[in-house]
C-alpha atoms as a PDB file:
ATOM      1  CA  UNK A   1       0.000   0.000   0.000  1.00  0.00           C
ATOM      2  CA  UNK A   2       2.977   2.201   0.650  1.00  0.00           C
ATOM      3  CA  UNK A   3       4.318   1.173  -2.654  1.00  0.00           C
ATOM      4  CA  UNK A   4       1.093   2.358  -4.443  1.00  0.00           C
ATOM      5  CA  UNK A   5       1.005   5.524  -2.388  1.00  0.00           C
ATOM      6  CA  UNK A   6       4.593   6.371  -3.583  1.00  0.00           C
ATOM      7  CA  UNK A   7       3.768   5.977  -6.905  1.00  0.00           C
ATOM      8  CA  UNK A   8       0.640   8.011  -7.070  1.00  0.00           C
ATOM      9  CA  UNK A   9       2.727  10.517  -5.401  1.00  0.00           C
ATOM     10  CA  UNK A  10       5.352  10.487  -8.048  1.00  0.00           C
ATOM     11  CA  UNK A  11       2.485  10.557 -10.983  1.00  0.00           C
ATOM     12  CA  UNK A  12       1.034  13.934  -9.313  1.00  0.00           C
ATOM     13  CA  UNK A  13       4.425  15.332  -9.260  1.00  0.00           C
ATOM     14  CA  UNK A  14       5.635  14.285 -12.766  1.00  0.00           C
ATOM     15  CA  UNK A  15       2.415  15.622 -14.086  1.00  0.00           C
ATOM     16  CA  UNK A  16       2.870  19.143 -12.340  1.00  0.00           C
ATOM     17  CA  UNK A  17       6.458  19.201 -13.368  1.00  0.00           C
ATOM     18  CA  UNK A  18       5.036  18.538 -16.801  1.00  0.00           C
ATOM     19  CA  UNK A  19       2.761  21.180 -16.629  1.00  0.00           C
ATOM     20  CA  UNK A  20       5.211  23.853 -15.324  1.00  0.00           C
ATOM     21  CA  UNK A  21       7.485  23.132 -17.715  1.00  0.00           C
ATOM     22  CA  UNK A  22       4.993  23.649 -20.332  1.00  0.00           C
ATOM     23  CA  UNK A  23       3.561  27.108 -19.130  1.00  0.00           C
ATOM     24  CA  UNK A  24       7.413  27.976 -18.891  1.00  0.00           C
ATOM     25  CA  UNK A  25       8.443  26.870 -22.275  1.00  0.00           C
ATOM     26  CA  UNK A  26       5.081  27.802 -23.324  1.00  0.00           C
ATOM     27  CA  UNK A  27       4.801  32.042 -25.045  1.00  0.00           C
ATOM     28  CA  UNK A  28       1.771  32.339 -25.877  1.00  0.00           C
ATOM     29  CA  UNK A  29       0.326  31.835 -22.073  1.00  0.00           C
ATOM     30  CA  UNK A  30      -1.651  34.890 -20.173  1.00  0.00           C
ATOM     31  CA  UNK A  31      -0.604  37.655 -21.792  1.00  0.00           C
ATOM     32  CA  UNK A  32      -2.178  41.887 -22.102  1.00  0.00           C
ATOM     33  CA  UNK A  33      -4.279  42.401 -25.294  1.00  0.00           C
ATOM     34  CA  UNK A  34      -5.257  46.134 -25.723  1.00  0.00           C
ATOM     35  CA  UNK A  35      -8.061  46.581 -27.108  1.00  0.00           C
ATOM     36  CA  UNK A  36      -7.768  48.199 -30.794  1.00  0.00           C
ATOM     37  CA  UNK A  37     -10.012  51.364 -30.690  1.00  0.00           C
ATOM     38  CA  UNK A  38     -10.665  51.482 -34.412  1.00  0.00           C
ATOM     39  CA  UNK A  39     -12.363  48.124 -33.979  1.00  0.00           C
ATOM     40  CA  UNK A  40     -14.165  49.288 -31.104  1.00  0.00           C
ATOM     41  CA  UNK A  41     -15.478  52.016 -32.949  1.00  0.00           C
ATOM     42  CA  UNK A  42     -17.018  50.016 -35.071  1.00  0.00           C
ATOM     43  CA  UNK A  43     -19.159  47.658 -32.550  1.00  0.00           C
ATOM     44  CA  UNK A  44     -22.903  48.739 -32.153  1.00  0.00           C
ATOM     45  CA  UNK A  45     -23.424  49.192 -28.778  1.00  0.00           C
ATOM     46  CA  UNK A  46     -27.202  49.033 -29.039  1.00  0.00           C
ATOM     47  CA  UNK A  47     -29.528  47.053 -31.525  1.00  0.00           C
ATOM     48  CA  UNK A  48     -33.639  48.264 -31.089  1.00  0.00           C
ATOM     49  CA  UNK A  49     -36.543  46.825 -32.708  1.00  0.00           C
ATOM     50  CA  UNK A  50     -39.493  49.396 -32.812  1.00  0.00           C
ATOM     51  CA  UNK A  51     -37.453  52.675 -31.628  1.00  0.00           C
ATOM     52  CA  UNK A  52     -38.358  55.963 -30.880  1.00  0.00           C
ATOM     53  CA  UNK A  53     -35.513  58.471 -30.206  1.00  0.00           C
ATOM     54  CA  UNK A  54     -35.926  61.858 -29.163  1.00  0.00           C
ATOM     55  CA  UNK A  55     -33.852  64.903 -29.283  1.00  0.00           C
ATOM     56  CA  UNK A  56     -33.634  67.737 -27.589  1.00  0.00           C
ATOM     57  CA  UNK A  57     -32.144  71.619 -28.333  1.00  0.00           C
ATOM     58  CA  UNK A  58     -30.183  73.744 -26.070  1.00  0.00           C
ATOM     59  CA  UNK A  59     -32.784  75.352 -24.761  1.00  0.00           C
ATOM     60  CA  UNK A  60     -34.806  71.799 -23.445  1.00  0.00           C
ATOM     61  CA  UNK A  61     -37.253  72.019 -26.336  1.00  0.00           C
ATOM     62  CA  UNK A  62     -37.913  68.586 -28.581  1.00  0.00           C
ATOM     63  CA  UNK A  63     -35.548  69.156 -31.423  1.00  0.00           C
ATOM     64  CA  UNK A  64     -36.363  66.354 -33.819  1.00  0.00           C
ATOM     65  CA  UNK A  65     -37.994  62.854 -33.016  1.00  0.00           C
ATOM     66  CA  UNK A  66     -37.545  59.217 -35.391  1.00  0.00           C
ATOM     67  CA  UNK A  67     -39.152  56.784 -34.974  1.00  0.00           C
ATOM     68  CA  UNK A  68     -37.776  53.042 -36.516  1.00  0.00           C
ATOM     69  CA  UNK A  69     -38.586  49.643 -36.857  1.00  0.00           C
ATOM     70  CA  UNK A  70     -34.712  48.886 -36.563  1.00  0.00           C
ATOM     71  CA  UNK A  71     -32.084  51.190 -34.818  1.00  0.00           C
ATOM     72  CA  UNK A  72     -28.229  50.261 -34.265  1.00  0.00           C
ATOM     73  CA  UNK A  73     -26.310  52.668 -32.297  1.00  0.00           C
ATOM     74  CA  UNK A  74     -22.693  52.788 -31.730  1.00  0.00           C
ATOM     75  CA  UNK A  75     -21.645  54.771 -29.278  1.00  0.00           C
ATOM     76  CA  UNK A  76     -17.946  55.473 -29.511  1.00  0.00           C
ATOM     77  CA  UNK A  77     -18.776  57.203 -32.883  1.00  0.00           C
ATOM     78  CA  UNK A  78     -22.239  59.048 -31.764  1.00  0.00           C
ATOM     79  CA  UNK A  79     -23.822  57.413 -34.915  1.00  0.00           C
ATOM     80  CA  UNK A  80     -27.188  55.817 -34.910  1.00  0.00           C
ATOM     81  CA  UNK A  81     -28.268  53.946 -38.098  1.00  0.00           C
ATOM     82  CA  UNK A  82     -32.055  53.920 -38.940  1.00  0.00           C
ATOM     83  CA  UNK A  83     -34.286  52.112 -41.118  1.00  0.00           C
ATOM     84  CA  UNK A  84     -37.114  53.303 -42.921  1.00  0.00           C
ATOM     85  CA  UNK A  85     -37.242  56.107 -40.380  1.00  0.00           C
ATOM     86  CA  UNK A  86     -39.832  58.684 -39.826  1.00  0.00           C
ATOM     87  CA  UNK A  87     -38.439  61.624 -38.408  1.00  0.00           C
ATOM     88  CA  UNK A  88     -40.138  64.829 -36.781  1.00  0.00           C
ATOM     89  CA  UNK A  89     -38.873  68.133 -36.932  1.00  0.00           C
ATOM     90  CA  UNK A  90     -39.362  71.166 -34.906  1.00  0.00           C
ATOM     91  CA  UNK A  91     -38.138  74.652 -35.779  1.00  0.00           C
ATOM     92  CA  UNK A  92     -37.732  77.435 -33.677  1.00  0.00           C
ATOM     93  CA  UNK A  93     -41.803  78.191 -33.893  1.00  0.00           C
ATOM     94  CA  UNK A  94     -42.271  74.798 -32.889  1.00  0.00           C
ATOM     95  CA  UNK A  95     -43.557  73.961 -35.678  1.00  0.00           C
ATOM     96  CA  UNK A  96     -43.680  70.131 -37.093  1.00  0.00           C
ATOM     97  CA  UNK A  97     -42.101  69.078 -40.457  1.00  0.00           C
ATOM     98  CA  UNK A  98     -41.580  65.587 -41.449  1.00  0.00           C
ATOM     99  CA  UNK A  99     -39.466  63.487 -43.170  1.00  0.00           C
ATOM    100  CA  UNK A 100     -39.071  60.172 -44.256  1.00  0.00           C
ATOM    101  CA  UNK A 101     -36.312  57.603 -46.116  1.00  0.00           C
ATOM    102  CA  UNK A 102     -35.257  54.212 -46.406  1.00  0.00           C
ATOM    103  CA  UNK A 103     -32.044  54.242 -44.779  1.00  0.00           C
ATOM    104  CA  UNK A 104     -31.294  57.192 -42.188  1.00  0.00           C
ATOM    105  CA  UNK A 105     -28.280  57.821 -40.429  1.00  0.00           C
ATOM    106  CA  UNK A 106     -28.213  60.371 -37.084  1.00  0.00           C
ATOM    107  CA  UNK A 107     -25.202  61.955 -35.345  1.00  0.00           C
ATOM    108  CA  UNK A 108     -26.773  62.378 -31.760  1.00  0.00           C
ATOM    109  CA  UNK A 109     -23.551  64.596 -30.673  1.00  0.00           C
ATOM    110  CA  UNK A 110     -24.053  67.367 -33.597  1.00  0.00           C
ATOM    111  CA  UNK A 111     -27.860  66.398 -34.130  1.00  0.00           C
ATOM    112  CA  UNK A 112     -26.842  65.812 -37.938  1.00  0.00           C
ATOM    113  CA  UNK A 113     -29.539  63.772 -39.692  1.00  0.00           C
ATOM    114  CA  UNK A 114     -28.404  62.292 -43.415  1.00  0.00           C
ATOM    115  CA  UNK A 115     -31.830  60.371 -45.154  1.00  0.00           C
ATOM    116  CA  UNK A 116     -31.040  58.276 -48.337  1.00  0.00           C
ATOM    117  CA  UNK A 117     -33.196  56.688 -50.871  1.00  0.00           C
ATOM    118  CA  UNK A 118     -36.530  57.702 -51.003  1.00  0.00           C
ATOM    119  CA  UNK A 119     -36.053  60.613 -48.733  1.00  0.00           C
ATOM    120  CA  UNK A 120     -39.114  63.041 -48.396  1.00  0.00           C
ATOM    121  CA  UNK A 121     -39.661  66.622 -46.628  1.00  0.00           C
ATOM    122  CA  UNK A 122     -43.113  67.087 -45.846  1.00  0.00           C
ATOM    123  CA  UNK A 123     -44.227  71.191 -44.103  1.00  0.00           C
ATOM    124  CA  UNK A 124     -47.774  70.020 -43.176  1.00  0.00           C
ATOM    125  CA  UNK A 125     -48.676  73.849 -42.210  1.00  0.00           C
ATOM    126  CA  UNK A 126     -47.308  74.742 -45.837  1.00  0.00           C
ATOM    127  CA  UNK A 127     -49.131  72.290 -47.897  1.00  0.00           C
ATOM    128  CA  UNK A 128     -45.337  71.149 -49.971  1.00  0.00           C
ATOM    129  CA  UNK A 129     -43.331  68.031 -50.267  1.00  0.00           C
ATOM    130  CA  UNK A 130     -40.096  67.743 -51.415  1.00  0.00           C
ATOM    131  CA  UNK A 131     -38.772  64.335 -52.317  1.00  0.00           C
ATOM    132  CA  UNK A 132     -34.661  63.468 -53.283  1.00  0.00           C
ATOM    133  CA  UNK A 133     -32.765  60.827 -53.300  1.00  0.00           C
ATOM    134  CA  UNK A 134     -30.167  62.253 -50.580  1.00  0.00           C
ATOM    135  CA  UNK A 135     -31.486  64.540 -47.472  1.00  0.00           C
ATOM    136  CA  UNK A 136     -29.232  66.339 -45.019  1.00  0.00           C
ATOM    137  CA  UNK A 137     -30.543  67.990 -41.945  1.00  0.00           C
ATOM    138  CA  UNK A 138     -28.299  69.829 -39.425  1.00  0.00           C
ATOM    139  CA  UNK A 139     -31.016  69.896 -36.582  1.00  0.00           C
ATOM    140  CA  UNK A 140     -29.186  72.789 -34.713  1.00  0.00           C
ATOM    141  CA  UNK A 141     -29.545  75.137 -37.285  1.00  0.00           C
ATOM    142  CA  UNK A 142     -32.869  73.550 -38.847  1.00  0.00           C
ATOM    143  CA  UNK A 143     -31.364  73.989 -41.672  1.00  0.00           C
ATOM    144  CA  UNK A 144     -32.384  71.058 -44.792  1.00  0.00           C
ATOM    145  CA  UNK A 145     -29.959  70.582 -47.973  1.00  0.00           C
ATOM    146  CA  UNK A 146     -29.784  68.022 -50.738  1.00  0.00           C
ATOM    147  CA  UNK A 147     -26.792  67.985 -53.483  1.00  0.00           C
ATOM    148  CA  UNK A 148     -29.273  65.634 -55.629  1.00  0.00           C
ATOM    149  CA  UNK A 149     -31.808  66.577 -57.951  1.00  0.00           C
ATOM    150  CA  UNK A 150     -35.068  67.183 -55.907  1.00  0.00           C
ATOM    151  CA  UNK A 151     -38.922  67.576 -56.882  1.00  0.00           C
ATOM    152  CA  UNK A 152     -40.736  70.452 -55.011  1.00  0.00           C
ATOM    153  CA  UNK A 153     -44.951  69.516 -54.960  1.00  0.00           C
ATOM    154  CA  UNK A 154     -47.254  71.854 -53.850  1.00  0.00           C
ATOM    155  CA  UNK A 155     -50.437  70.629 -55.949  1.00  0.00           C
ATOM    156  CA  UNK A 156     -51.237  71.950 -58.429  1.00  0.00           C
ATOM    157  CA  UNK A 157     -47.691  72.770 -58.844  1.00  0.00           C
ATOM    158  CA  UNK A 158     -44.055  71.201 -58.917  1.00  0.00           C
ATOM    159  CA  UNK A 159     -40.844  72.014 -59.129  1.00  0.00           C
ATOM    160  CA  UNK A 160     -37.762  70.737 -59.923  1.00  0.00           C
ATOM    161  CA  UNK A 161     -33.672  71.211 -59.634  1.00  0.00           C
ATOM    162  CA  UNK A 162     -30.346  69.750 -59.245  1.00  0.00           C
ATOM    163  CA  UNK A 163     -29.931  71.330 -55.442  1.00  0.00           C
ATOM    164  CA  UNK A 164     -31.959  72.854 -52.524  1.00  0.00           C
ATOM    165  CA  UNK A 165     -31.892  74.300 -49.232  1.00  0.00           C
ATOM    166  CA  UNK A 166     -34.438  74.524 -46.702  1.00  0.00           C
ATOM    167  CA  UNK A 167     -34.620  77.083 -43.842  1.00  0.00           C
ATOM    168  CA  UNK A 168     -37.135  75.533 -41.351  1.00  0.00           C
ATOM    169  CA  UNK A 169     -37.194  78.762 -39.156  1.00  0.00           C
ATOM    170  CA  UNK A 170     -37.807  81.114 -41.905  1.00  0.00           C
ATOM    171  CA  UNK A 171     -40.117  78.630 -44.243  1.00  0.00           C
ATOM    172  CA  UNK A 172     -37.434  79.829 -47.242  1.00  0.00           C
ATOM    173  CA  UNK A 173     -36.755  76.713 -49.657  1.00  0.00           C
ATOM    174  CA  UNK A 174     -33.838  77.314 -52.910  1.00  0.00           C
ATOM    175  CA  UNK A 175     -33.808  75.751 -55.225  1.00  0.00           C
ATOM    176  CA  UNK A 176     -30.763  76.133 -57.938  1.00  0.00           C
ATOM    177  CA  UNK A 177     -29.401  74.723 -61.383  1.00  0.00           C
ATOM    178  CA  UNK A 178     -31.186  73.730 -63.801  1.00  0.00           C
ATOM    179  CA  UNK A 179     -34.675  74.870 -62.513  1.00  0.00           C
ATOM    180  CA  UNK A 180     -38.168  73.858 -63.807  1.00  0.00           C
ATOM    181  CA  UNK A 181     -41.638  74.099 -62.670  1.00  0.00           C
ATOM    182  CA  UNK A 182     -45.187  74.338 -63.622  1.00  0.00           C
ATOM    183  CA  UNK A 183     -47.181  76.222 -62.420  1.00  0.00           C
ATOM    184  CA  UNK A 184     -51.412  76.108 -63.661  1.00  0.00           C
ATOM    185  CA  UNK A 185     -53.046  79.191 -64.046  1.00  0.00           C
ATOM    186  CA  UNK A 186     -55.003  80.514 -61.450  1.00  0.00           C
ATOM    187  CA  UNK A 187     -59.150  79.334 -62.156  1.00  0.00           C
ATOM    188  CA  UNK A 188     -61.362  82.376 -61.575  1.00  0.00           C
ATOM    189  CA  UNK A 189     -64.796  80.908 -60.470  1.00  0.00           C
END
Protein backbone atom coordinates (compact mmCIF):
# COMPACT_ATOMS: atom_id res chain seq x y z
CA UNK A 1 0.00 0.00 0.00
CA UNK A 2 2.98 2.20 0.65
CA UNK A 3 4.32 1.17 -2.65
CA UNK A 4 1.09 2.36 -4.44
CA UNK A 5 1.00 5.52 -2.39
CA UNK A 6 4.59 6.37 -3.58
CA UNK A 7 3.77 5.98 -6.90
CA UNK A 8 0.64 8.01 -7.07
CA UNK A 9 2.73 10.52 -5.40
CA UNK A 10 5.35 10.49 -8.05
CA UNK A 11 2.48 10.56 -10.98
CA UNK A 12 1.03 13.93 -9.31
CA UNK A 13 4.43 15.33 -9.26
CA UNK A 14 5.64 14.29 -12.77
CA UNK A 15 2.41 15.62 -14.09
CA UNK A 16 2.87 19.14 -12.34
CA UNK A 17 6.46 19.20 -13.37
CA UNK A 18 5.04 18.54 -16.80
CA UNK A 19 2.76 21.18 -16.63
CA UNK A 20 5.21 23.85 -15.32
CA UNK A 21 7.48 23.13 -17.72
CA UNK A 22 4.99 23.65 -20.33
CA UNK A 23 3.56 27.11 -19.13
CA UNK A 24 7.41 27.98 -18.89
CA UNK A 25 8.44 26.87 -22.28
CA UNK A 26 5.08 27.80 -23.32
CA UNK A 27 4.80 32.04 -25.05
CA UNK A 28 1.77 32.34 -25.88
CA UNK A 29 0.33 31.83 -22.07
CA UNK A 30 -1.65 34.89 -20.17
CA UNK A 31 -0.60 37.66 -21.79
CA UNK A 32 -2.18 41.89 -22.10
CA UNK A 33 -4.28 42.40 -25.29
CA UNK A 34 -5.26 46.13 -25.72
CA UNK A 35 -8.06 46.58 -27.11
CA UNK A 36 -7.77 48.20 -30.79
CA UNK A 37 -10.01 51.36 -30.69
CA UNK A 38 -10.67 51.48 -34.41
CA UNK A 39 -12.36 48.12 -33.98
CA UNK A 40 -14.17 49.29 -31.10
CA UNK A 41 -15.48 52.02 -32.95
CA UNK A 42 -17.02 50.02 -35.07
CA UNK A 43 -19.16 47.66 -32.55
CA UNK A 44 -22.90 48.74 -32.15
CA UNK A 45 -23.42 49.19 -28.78
CA UNK A 46 -27.20 49.03 -29.04
CA UNK A 47 -29.53 47.05 -31.52
CA UNK A 48 -33.64 48.26 -31.09
CA UNK A 49 -36.54 46.83 -32.71
CA UNK A 50 -39.49 49.40 -32.81
CA UNK A 51 -37.45 52.68 -31.63
CA UNK A 52 -38.36 55.96 -30.88
CA UNK A 53 -35.51 58.47 -30.21
CA UNK A 54 -35.93 61.86 -29.16
CA UNK A 55 -33.85 64.90 -29.28
CA UNK A 56 -33.63 67.74 -27.59
CA UNK A 57 -32.14 71.62 -28.33
CA UNK A 58 -30.18 73.74 -26.07
CA UNK A 59 -32.78 75.35 -24.76
CA UNK A 60 -34.81 71.80 -23.44
CA UNK A 61 -37.25 72.02 -26.34
CA UNK A 62 -37.91 68.59 -28.58
CA UNK A 63 -35.55 69.16 -31.42
CA UNK A 64 -36.36 66.35 -33.82
CA UNK A 65 -37.99 62.85 -33.02
CA UNK A 66 -37.55 59.22 -35.39
CA UNK A 67 -39.15 56.78 -34.97
CA UNK A 68 -37.78 53.04 -36.52
CA UNK A 69 -38.59 49.64 -36.86
CA UNK A 70 -34.71 48.89 -36.56
CA UNK A 71 -32.08 51.19 -34.82
CA UNK A 72 -28.23 50.26 -34.27
CA UNK A 73 -26.31 52.67 -32.30
CA UNK A 74 -22.69 52.79 -31.73
CA UNK A 75 -21.64 54.77 -29.28
CA UNK A 76 -17.95 55.47 -29.51
CA UNK A 77 -18.78 57.20 -32.88
CA UNK A 78 -22.24 59.05 -31.76
CA UNK A 79 -23.82 57.41 -34.91
CA UNK A 80 -27.19 55.82 -34.91
CA UNK A 81 -28.27 53.95 -38.10
CA UNK A 82 -32.05 53.92 -38.94
CA UNK A 83 -34.29 52.11 -41.12
CA UNK A 84 -37.11 53.30 -42.92
CA UNK A 85 -37.24 56.11 -40.38
CA UNK A 86 -39.83 58.68 -39.83
CA UNK A 87 -38.44 61.62 -38.41
CA UNK A 88 -40.14 64.83 -36.78
CA UNK A 89 -38.87 68.13 -36.93
CA UNK A 90 -39.36 71.17 -34.91
CA UNK A 91 -38.14 74.65 -35.78
CA UNK A 92 -37.73 77.43 -33.68
CA UNK A 93 -41.80 78.19 -33.89
CA UNK A 94 -42.27 74.80 -32.89
CA UNK A 95 -43.56 73.96 -35.68
CA UNK A 96 -43.68 70.13 -37.09
CA UNK A 97 -42.10 69.08 -40.46
CA UNK A 98 -41.58 65.59 -41.45
CA UNK A 99 -39.47 63.49 -43.17
CA UNK A 100 -39.07 60.17 -44.26
CA UNK A 101 -36.31 57.60 -46.12
CA UNK A 102 -35.26 54.21 -46.41
CA UNK A 103 -32.04 54.24 -44.78
CA UNK A 104 -31.29 57.19 -42.19
CA UNK A 105 -28.28 57.82 -40.43
CA UNK A 106 -28.21 60.37 -37.08
CA UNK A 107 -25.20 61.96 -35.35
CA UNK A 108 -26.77 62.38 -31.76
CA UNK A 109 -23.55 64.60 -30.67
CA UNK A 110 -24.05 67.37 -33.60
CA UNK A 111 -27.86 66.40 -34.13
CA UNK A 112 -26.84 65.81 -37.94
CA UNK A 113 -29.54 63.77 -39.69
CA UNK A 114 -28.40 62.29 -43.42
CA UNK A 115 -31.83 60.37 -45.15
CA UNK A 116 -31.04 58.28 -48.34
CA UNK A 117 -33.20 56.69 -50.87
CA UNK A 118 -36.53 57.70 -51.00
CA UNK A 119 -36.05 60.61 -48.73
CA UNK A 120 -39.11 63.04 -48.40
CA UNK A 121 -39.66 66.62 -46.63
CA UNK A 122 -43.11 67.09 -45.85
CA UNK A 123 -44.23 71.19 -44.10
CA UNK A 124 -47.77 70.02 -43.18
CA UNK A 125 -48.68 73.85 -42.21
CA UNK A 126 -47.31 74.74 -45.84
CA UNK A 127 -49.13 72.29 -47.90
CA UNK A 128 -45.34 71.15 -49.97
CA UNK A 129 -43.33 68.03 -50.27
CA UNK A 130 -40.10 67.74 -51.41
CA UNK A 131 -38.77 64.34 -52.32
CA UNK A 132 -34.66 63.47 -53.28
CA UNK A 133 -32.76 60.83 -53.30
CA UNK A 134 -30.17 62.25 -50.58
CA UNK A 135 -31.49 64.54 -47.47
CA UNK A 136 -29.23 66.34 -45.02
CA UNK A 137 -30.54 67.99 -41.94
CA UNK A 138 -28.30 69.83 -39.42
CA UNK A 139 -31.02 69.90 -36.58
CA UNK A 140 -29.19 72.79 -34.71
CA UNK A 141 -29.55 75.14 -37.29
CA UNK A 142 -32.87 73.55 -38.85
CA UNK A 143 -31.36 73.99 -41.67
CA UNK A 144 -32.38 71.06 -44.79
CA UNK A 145 -29.96 70.58 -47.97
CA UNK A 146 -29.78 68.02 -50.74
CA UNK A 147 -26.79 67.98 -53.48
CA UNK A 148 -29.27 65.63 -55.63
CA UNK A 149 -31.81 66.58 -57.95
CA UNK A 150 -35.07 67.18 -55.91
CA UNK A 151 -38.92 67.58 -56.88
CA UNK A 152 -40.74 70.45 -55.01
CA UNK A 153 -44.95 69.52 -54.96
CA UNK A 154 -47.25 71.85 -53.85
CA UNK A 155 -50.44 70.63 -55.95
CA UNK A 156 -51.24 71.95 -58.43
CA UNK A 157 -47.69 72.77 -58.84
CA UNK A 158 -44.06 71.20 -58.92
CA UNK A 159 -40.84 72.01 -59.13
CA UNK A 160 -37.76 70.74 -59.92
CA UNK A 161 -33.67 71.21 -59.63
CA UNK A 162 -30.35 69.75 -59.24
CA UNK A 163 -29.93 71.33 -55.44
CA UNK A 164 -31.96 72.85 -52.52
CA UNK A 165 -31.89 74.30 -49.23
CA UNK A 166 -34.44 74.52 -46.70
CA UNK A 167 -34.62 77.08 -43.84
CA UNK A 168 -37.14 75.53 -41.35
CA UNK A 169 -37.19 78.76 -39.16
CA UNK A 170 -37.81 81.11 -41.91
CA UNK A 171 -40.12 78.63 -44.24
CA UNK A 172 -37.43 79.83 -47.24
CA UNK A 173 -36.76 76.71 -49.66
CA UNK A 174 -33.84 77.31 -52.91
CA UNK A 175 -33.81 75.75 -55.23
CA UNK A 176 -30.76 76.13 -57.94
CA UNK A 177 -29.40 74.72 -61.38
CA UNK A 178 -31.19 73.73 -63.80
CA UNK A 179 -34.67 74.87 -62.51
CA UNK A 180 -38.17 73.86 -63.81
CA UNK A 181 -41.64 74.10 -62.67
CA UNK A 182 -45.19 74.34 -63.62
CA UNK A 183 -47.18 76.22 -62.42
CA UNK A 184 -51.41 76.11 -63.66
CA UNK A 185 -53.05 79.19 -64.05
CA UNK A 186 -55.00 80.51 -61.45
CA UNK A 187 -59.15 79.33 -62.16
CA UNK A 188 -61.36 82.38 -61.57
CA UNK A 189 -64.80 80.91 -60.47
Amino acid sequence: MVKRFKVRIWLAGLVIALGALLVWLDPRGPQDISIDPDAQAQEPGHVLENAEITLFGDSGNVSQSLKTPRLIHTPQRSETWTEEPQAVLYDSENRQWLASADVGTLNTATQALLMSGSARLIAPDEGWQLDTELLHYDGLNQHAWSETPVLLQQPPQQMSASRMDAWLNTSQVRLNDNVRGTHPPATQP
